[in-house]
Protein backbone atom coordinates (compact mmCIF):
# COMPACT_ATOMS: atom_id res chain seq x y z
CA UNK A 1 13.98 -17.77 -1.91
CA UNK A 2 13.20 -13.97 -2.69
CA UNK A 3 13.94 -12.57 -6.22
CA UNK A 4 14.54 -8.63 -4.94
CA UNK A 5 13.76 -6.66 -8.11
CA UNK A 6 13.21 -3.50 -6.24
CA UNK A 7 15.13 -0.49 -8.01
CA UNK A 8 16.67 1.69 -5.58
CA UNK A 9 15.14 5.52 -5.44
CA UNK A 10 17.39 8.31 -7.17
CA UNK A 11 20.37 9.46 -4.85
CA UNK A 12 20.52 12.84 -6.45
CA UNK A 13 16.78 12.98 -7.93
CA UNK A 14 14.68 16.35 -7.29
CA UNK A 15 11.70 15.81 -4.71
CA UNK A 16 9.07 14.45 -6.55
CA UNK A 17 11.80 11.63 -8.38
CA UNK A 18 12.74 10.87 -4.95
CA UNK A 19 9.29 10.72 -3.33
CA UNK A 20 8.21 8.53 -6.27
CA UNK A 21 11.36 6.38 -6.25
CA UNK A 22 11.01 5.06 -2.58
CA UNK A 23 7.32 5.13 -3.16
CA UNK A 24 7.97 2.21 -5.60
CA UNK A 25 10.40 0.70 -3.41
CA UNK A 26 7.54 0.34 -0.44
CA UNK A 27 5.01 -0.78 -3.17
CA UNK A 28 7.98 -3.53 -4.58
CA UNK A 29 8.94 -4.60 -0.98
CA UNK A 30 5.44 -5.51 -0.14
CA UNK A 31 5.12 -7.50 -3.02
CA UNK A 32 8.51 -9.36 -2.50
CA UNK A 33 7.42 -10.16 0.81
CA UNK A 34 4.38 -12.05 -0.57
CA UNK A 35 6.34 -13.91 -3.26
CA UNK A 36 6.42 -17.77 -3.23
CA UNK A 37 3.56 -18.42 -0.96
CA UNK A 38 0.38 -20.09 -1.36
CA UNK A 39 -3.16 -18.45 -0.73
CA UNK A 40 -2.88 -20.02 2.73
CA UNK A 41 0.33 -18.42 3.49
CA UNK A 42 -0.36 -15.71 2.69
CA UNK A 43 -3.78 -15.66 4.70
CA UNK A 44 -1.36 -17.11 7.45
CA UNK A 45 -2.50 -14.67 10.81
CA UNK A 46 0.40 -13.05 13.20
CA UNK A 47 -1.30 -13.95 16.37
CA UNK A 48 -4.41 -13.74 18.47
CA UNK A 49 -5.91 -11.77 18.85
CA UNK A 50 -4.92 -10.10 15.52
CA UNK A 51 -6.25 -10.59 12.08
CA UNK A 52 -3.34 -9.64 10.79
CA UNK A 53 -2.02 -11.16 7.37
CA UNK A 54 0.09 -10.59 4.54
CA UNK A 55 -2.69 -11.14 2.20
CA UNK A 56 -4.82 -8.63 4.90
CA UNK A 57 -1.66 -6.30 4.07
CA UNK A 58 -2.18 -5.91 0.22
CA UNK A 59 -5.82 -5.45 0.71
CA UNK A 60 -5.25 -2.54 3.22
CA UNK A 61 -2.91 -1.13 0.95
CA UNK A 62 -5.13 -0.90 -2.01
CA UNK A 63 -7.58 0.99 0.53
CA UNK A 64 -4.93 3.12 1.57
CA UNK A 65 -3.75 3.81 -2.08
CA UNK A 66 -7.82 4.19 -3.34
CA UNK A 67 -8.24 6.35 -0.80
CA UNK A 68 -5.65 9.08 -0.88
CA UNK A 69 -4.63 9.07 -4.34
CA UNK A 70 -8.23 8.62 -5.87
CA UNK A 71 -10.49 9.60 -3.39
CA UNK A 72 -8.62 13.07 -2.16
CA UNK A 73 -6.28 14.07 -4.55
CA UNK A 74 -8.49 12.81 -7.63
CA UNK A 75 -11.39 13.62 -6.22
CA UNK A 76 -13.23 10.64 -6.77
CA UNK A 77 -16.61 9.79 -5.37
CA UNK A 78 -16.34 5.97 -5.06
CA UNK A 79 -16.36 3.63 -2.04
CA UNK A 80 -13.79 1.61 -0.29
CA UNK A 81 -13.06 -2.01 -1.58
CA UNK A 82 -13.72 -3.81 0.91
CA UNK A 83 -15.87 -1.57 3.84
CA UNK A 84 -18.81 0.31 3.59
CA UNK A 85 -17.86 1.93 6.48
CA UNK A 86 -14.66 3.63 5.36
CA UNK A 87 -12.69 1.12 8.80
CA UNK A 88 -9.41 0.54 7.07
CA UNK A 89 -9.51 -2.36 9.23
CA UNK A 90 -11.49 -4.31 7.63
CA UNK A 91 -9.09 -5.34 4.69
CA UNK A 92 -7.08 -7.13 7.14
CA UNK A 93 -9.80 -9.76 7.66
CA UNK A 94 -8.15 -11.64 4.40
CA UNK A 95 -9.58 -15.33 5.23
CA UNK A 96 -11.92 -15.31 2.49
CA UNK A 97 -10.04 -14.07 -0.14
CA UNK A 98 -6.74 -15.13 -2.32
CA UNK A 99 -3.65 -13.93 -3.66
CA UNK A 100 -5.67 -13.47 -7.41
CA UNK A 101 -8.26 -10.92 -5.83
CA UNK A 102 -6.15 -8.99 -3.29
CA UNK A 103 -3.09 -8.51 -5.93
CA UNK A 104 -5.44 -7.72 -8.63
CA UNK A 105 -7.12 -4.71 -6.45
CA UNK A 106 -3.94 -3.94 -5.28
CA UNK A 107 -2.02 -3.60 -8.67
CA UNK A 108 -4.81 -1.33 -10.50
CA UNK A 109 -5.01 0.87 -7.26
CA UNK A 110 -1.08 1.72 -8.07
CA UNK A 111 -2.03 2.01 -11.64
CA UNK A 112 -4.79 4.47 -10.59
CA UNK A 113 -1.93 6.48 -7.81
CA UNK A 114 0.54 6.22 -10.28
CA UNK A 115 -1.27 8.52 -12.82
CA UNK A 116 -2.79 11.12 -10.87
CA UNK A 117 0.92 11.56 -9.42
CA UNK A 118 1.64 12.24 -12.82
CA UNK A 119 -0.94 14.07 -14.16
CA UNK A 120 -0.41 16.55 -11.27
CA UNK A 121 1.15 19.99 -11.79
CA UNK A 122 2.99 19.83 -8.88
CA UNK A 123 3.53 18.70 -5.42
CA UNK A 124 1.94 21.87 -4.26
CA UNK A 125 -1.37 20.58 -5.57
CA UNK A 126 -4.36 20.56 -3.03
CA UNK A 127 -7.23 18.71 -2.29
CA UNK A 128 -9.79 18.82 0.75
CA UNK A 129 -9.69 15.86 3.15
CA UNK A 130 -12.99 16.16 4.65
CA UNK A 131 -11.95 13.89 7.27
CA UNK A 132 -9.19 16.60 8.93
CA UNK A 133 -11.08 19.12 7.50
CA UNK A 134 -8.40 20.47 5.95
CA UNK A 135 -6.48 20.93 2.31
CA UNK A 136 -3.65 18.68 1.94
CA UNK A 137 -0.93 18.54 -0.64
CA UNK A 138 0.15 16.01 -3.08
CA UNK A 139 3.32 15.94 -1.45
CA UNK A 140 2.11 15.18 2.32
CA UNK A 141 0.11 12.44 0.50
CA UNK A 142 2.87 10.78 -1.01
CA UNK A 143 4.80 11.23 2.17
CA UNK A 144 1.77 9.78 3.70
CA UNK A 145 1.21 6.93 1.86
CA UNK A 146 4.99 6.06 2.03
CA UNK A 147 4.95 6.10 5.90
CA UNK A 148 2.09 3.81 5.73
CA UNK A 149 4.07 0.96 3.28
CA UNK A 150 7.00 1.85 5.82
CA UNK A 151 5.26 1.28 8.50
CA UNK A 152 2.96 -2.01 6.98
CA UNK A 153 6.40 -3.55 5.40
CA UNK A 154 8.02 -4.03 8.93
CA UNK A 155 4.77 -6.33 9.92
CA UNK A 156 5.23 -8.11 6.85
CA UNK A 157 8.89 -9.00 7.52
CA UNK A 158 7.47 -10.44 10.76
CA UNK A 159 4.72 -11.79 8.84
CA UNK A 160 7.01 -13.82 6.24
CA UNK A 161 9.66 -15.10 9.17
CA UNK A 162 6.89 -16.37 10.32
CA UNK A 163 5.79 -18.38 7.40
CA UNK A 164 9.04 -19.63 6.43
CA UNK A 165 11.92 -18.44 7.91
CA UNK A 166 12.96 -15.55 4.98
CA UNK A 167 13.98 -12.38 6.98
CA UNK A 168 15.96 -9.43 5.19
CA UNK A 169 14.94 -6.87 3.07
């Protein structure tokens, strides 16, 4: 059984409220998805020839958070968690690691996203992505990062029938 404690994003809430709000939703769902399971659960792989795993999910998610909140919008010289190589991939090989590590990593990248958001001026702030070569704005990040939990919380619905049987939200 899933406890959903996910608070639903403001219905009449200016942009950034509303960008934030179903931020935390994707960042909650992800987490619900996980709940209940063991280590080997959650290391549990989708099928062959993927490496795919919830626990491979919450890794790639703290890359994905480090990355665009820290790295480009706070400007932060530090490396990926788990690749030298900046392949996002990588944090989806979860078969050494447990639910302690991955969740720990996880939860202080938030912590780290969740305070630059809110130390920003504005969703209008910029930063350089070297990669594209081009400024983005807070605001296409947050978008950004909210298609990727979008996109990564679908897999983990698959994911979690596949563990157990729990489907919905």
């Amino acid at each position: 059984m899933i406890t959903d404690n996910r608070i639903d994003p403001p219905r009449t809430g200016n942009e950034r409220e509303t960008l934030r709000g179903y931020l935390e939703v994707h960042r909650e769902t992800l987490a619900m998805k996980c709940q209940g399971l063991s280590d080997e659960d959650l290391r549990s792989q989708s099928m062959p020839p993927s490496t795919l795993s919830l626990l491979g999910l919450v890794r790639h998610m703290a890359e994905v958070e480090r990355n665009w909140f820290r790295r480009v919008i706070g400007h932060e010289d530090i490396p990926l968690v788990w690749s030298d190589t900046f392949d996002f991939q990588e944090a989806y090989d979860a078969s050494a690691s447990t639910r302690a590590e991955a969740f720990a990593a996880w939860q202080a990248e938030v912590e780290h996203s969740r305070r630059i958001e809110a130390a920003a001026d504005s969703l209008d702030v910029t930063a350089h992505f070297a990669r594209w070569g081009e400024d983005v704005s807070l605001r296409m990040v947050m978008l950004h990062v909210i298609t990727e939990y979008a996109r990564h919380n679908g897999h983990a619905d698959f994911l979690r029938e596949g563990i157990d049987g729990v489907v919905g939200a």
